[in-house]
Protein backbone atom coordinates (compact mmCIF):
# COMPACT_ATOMS: atom_id res chain seq x y z
CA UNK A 1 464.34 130.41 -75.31
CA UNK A 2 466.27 133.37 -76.89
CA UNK A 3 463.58 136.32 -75.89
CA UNK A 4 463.35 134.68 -72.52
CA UNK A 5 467.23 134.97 -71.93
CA UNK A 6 467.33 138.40 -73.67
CA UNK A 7 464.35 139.58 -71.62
CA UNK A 8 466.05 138.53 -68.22
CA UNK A 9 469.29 139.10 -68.80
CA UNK A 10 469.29 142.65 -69.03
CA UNK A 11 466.97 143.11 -65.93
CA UNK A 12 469.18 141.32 -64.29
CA UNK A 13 472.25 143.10 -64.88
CA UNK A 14 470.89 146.74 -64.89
CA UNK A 15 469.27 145.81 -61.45
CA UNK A 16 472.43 144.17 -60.42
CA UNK A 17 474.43 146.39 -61.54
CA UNK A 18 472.16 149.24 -59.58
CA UNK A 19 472.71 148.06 -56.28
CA UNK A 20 476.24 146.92 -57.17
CA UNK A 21 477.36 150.13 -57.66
CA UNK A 22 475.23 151.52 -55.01
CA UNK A 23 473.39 153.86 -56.97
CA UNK A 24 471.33 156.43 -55.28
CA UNK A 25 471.87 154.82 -51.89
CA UNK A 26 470.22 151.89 -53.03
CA UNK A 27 472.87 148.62 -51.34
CA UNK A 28 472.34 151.13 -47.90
CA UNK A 29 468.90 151.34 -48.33
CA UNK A 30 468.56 147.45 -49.03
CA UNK A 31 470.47 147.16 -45.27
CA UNK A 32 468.56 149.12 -43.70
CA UNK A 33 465.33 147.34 -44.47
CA UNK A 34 467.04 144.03 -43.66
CA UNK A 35 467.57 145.52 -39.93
CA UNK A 36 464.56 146.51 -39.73
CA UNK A 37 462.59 143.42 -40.49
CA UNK A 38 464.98 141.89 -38.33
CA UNK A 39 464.21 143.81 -35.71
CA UNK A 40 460.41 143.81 -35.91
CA UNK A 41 460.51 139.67 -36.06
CA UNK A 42 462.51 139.89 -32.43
CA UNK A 43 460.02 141.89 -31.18
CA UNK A 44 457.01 139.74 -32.46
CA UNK A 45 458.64 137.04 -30.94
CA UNK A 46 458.92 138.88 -27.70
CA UNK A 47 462.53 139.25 -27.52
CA UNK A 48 463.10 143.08 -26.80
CA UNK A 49 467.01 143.06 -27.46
CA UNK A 50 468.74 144.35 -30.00
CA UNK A 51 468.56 142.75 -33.50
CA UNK A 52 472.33 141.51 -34.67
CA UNK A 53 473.16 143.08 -38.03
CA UNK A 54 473.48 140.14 -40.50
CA UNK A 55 473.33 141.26 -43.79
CA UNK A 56 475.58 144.53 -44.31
CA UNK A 57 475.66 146.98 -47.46
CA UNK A 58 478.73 144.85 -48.33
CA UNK A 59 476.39 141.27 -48.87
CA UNK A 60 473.87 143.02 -50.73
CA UNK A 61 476.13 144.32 -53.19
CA UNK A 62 478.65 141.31 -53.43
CA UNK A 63 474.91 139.44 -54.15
CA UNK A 64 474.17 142.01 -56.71
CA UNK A 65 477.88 141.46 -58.44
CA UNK A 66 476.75 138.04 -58.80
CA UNK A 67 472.95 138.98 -60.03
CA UNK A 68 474.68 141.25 -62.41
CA UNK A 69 477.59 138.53 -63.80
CA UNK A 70 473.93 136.60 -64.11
CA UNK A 71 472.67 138.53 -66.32
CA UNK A 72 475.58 139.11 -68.30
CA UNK A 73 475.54 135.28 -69.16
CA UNK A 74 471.88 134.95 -69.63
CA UNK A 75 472.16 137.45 -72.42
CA UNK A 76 475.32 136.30 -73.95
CA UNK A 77 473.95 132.97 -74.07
CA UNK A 78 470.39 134.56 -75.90
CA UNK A 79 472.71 136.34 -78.58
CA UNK A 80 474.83 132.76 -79.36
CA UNK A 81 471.24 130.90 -79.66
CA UNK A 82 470.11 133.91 -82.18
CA UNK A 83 472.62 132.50 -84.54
């Protein structure tokens, strides 16, 4: 259970951590997708409106602060069961 928790823990908190800090763009980029899925499902659907923005730069990196305190525990908790 150890290499499992020290195997996802740190992906978890460098990839949290990447769009947490908004590295290279990355929380923008993650909105911008998000709107535009949003708006191609509309327009599947028929609807030719304008999508509403629901998830902002602002959820994707208050999701990644959380993805990121994740991993912190994951791999605290592998190091305690090492011992």
């Amino acid at each position: 259970m150890a290499t499992v928790l020290l195997s996802a823990g740190p992906i978890a908190l460098v990839g949290g951590g990447w769009v947490m800090l908004n590295i290279r763009g990355s929380a923008a980029s993650l909105a911008r997708r998000s709107e535009a899925n949003a708006e191609l499902r509309r327009h599947s659907q028929g609807n030719l409106g304008p999508a509403p923005q629901v998830v902002t730069a602002g959820v994707w990196r208050y999701l990644a602060a959380f993805l990121a305190l994740a991993g912190v525990v994951s791999t605290l908790g592998g190091l305690l069961e090492l011992q």
